[in-house]
C-alpha atoms as a PDB file:
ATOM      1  CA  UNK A   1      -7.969 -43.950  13.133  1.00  0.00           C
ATOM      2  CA  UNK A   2      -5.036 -45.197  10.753  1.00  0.00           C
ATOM      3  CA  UNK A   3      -5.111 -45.906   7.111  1.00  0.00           C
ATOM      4  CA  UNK A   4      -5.422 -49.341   5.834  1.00  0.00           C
ATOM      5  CA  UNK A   5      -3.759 -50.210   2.599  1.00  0.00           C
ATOM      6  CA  UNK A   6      -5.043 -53.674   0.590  1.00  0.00           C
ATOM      7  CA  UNK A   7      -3.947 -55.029  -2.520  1.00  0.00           C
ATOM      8  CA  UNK A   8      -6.777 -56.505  -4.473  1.00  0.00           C
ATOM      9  CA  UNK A   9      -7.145 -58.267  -7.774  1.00  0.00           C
ATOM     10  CA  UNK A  10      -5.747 -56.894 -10.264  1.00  0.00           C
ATOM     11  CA  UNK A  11      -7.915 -55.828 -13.504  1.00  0.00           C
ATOM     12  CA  UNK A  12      -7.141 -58.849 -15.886  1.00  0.00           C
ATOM     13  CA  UNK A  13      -7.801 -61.273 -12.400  1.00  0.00           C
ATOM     14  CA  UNK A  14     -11.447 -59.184 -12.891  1.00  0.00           C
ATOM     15  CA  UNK A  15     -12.676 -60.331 -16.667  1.00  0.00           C
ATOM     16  CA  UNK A  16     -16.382 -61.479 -16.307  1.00  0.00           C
ATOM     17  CA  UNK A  17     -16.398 -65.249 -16.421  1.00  0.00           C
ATOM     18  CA  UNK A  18     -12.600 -66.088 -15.816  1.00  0.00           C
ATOM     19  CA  UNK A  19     -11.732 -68.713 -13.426  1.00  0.00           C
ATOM     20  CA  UNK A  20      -9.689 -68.066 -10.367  1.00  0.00           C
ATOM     21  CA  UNK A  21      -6.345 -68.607 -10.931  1.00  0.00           C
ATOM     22  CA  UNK A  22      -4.693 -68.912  -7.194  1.00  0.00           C
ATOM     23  CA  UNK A  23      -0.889 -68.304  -8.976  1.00  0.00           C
ATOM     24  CA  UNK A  24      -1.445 -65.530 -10.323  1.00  0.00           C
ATOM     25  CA  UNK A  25      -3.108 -63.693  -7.630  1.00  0.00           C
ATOM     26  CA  UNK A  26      -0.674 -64.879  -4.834  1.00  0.00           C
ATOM     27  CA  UNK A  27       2.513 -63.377  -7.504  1.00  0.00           C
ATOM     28  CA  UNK A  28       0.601 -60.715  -9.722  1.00  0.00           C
ATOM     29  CA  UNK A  29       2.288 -59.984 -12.603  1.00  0.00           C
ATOM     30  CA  UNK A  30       4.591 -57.148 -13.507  1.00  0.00           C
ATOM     31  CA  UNK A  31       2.730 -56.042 -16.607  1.00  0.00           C
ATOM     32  CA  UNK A  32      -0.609 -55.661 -15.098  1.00  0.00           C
ATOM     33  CA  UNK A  33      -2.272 -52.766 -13.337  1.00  0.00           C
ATOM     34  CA  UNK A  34      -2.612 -53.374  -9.911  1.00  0.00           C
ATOM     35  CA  UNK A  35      -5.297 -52.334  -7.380  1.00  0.00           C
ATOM     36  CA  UNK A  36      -5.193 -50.771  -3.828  1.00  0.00           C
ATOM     37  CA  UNK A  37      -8.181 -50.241  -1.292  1.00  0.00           C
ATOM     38  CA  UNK A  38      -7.331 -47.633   0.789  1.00  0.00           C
ATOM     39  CA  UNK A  39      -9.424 -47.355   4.218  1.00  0.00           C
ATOM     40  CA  UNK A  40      -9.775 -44.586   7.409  1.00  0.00           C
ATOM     41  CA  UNK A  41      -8.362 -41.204   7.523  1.00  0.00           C
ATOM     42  CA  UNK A  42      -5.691 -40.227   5.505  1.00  0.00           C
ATOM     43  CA  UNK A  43      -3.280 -37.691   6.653  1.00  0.00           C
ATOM     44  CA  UNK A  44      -0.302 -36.265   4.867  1.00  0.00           C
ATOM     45  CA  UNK A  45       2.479 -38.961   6.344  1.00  0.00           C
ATOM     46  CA  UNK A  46      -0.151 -41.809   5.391  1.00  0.00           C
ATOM     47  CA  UNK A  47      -0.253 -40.308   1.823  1.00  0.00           C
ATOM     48  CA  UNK A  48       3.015 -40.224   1.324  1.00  0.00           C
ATOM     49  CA  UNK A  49       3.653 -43.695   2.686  1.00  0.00           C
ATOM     50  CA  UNK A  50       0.855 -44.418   0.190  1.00  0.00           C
ATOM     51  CA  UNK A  51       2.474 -42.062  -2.471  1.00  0.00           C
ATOM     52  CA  UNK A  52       6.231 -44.525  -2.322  1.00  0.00           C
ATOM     53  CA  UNK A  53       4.032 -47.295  -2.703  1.00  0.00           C
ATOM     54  CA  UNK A  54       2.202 -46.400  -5.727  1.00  0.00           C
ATOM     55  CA  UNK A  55       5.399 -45.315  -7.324  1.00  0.00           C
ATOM     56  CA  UNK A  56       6.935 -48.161  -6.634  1.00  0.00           C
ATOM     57  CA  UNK A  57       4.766 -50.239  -8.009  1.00  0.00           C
ATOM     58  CA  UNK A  58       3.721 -48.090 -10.988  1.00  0.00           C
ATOM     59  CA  UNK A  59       7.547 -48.223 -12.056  1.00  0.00           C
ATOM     60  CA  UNK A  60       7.624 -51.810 -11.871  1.00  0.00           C
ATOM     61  CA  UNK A  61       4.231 -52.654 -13.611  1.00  0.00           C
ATOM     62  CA  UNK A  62       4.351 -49.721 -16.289  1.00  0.00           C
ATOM     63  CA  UNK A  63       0.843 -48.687 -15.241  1.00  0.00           C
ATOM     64  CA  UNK A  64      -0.734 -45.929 -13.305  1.00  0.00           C
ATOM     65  CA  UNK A  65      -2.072 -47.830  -9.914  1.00  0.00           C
ATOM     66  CA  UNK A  66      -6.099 -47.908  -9.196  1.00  0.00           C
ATOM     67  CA  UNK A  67      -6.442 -46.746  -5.425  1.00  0.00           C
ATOM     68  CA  UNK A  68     -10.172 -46.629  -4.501  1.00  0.00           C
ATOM     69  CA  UNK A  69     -10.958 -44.795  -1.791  1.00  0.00           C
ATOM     70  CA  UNK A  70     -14.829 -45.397  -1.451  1.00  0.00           C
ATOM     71  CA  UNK A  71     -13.839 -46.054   2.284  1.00  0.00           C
ATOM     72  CA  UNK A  72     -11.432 -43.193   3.041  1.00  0.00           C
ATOM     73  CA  UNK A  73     -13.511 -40.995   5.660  1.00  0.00           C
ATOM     74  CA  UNK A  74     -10.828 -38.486   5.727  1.00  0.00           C
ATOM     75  CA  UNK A  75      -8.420 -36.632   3.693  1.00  0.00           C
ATOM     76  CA  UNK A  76      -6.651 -33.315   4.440  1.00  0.00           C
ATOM     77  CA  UNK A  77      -5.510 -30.543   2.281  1.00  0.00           C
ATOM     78  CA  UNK A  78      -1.707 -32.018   2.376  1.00  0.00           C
ATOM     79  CA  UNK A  79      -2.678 -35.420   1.635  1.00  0.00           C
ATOM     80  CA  UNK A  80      -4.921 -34.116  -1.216  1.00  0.00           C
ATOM     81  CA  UNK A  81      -2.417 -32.475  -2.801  1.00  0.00           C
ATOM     82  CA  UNK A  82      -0.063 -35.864  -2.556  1.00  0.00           C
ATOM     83  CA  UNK A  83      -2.798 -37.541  -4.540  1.00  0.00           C
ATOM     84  CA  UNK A  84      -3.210 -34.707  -6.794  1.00  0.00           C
ATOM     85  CA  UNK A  85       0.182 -34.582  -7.764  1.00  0.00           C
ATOM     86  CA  UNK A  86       0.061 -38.375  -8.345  1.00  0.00           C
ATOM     87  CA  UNK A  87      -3.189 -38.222 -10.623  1.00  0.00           C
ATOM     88  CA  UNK A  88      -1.350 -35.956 -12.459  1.00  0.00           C
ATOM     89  CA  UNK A  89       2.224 -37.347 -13.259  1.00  0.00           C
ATOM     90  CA  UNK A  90      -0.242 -40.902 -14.379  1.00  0.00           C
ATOM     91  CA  UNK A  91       1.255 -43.405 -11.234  1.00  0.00           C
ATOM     92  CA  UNK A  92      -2.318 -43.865 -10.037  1.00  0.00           C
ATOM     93  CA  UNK A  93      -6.032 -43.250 -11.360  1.00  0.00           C
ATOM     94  CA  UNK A  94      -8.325 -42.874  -8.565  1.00  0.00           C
ATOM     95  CA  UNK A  95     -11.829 -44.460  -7.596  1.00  0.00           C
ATOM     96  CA  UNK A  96     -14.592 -44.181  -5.592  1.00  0.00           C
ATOM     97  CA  UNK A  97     -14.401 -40.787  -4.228  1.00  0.00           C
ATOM     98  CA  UNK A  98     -17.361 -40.016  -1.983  1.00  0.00           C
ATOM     99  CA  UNK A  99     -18.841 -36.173  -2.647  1.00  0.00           C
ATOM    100  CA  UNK A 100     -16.695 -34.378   0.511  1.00  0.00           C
ATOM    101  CA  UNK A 101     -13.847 -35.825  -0.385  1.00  0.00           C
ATOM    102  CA  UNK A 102     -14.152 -34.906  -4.258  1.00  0.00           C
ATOM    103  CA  UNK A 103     -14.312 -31.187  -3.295  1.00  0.00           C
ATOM    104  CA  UNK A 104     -11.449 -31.133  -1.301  1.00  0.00           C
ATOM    105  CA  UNK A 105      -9.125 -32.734  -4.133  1.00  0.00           C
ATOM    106  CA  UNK A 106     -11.047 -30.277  -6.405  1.00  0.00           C
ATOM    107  CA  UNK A 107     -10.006 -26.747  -4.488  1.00  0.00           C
ATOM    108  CA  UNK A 108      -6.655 -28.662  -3.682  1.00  0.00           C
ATOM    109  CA  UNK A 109      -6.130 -29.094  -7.472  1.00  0.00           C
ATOM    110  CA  UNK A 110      -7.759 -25.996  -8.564  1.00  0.00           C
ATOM    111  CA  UNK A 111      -5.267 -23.837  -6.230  1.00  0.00           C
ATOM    112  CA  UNK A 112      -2.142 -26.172  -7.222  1.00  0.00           C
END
């Protein structure tokens, strides 16, 4: 199974009681934190395919990148260390990590 990379709203599209505004989500803005669902099994070339897309947004916008990964089923040692190193250097904050893989970014950071 391959990865699946979405864009979603980005956090000031996600205020309680603001009305759609179609604009700005079709051309997010370059000031805003942005938000990526990541989905499937993530192996080290799909984290570093992930990892040039989070920097390049994160140097555009300013802001670390959200990534939730409430539907990754898989991540490796590699790939844990790719998002590891990117927690760390503040491109991306990370979401929605389901107990498995929260241990293995845990021994991959604790050994890093």
């Amino acid at each position: 199974m391959s990865i699946r990379i979405t864009e979603i709203r980005s956090h000031t599209n996600l205020k309680a009681g603001a009305a759609p505004c179609p604009d700005r989500e079709l051309s997010p803005s370059p000031h805003v934190s942005r938000i990526f669902k990541v989905e499937g099994a993530l192996h080290l070339r799909d984290a570093e395919l992930l990892e040039a897309i989070c920097r390049q947004v994160s140097s555009e916008t300013g802001h670390p990148v959200l990534i939730e990964l409430d539907d990754v089923c898989f991540v490796d040692s590699d790939s844990a260390a790719v998002i590891c190193r990117m927690k760390h250097e503040n491109v991306v904050t990370v979401k929605g990590l389901n107990l498995f893989i929260k241990k293995v970014m845990e021994l991959v950071d604790e050994t890093s």
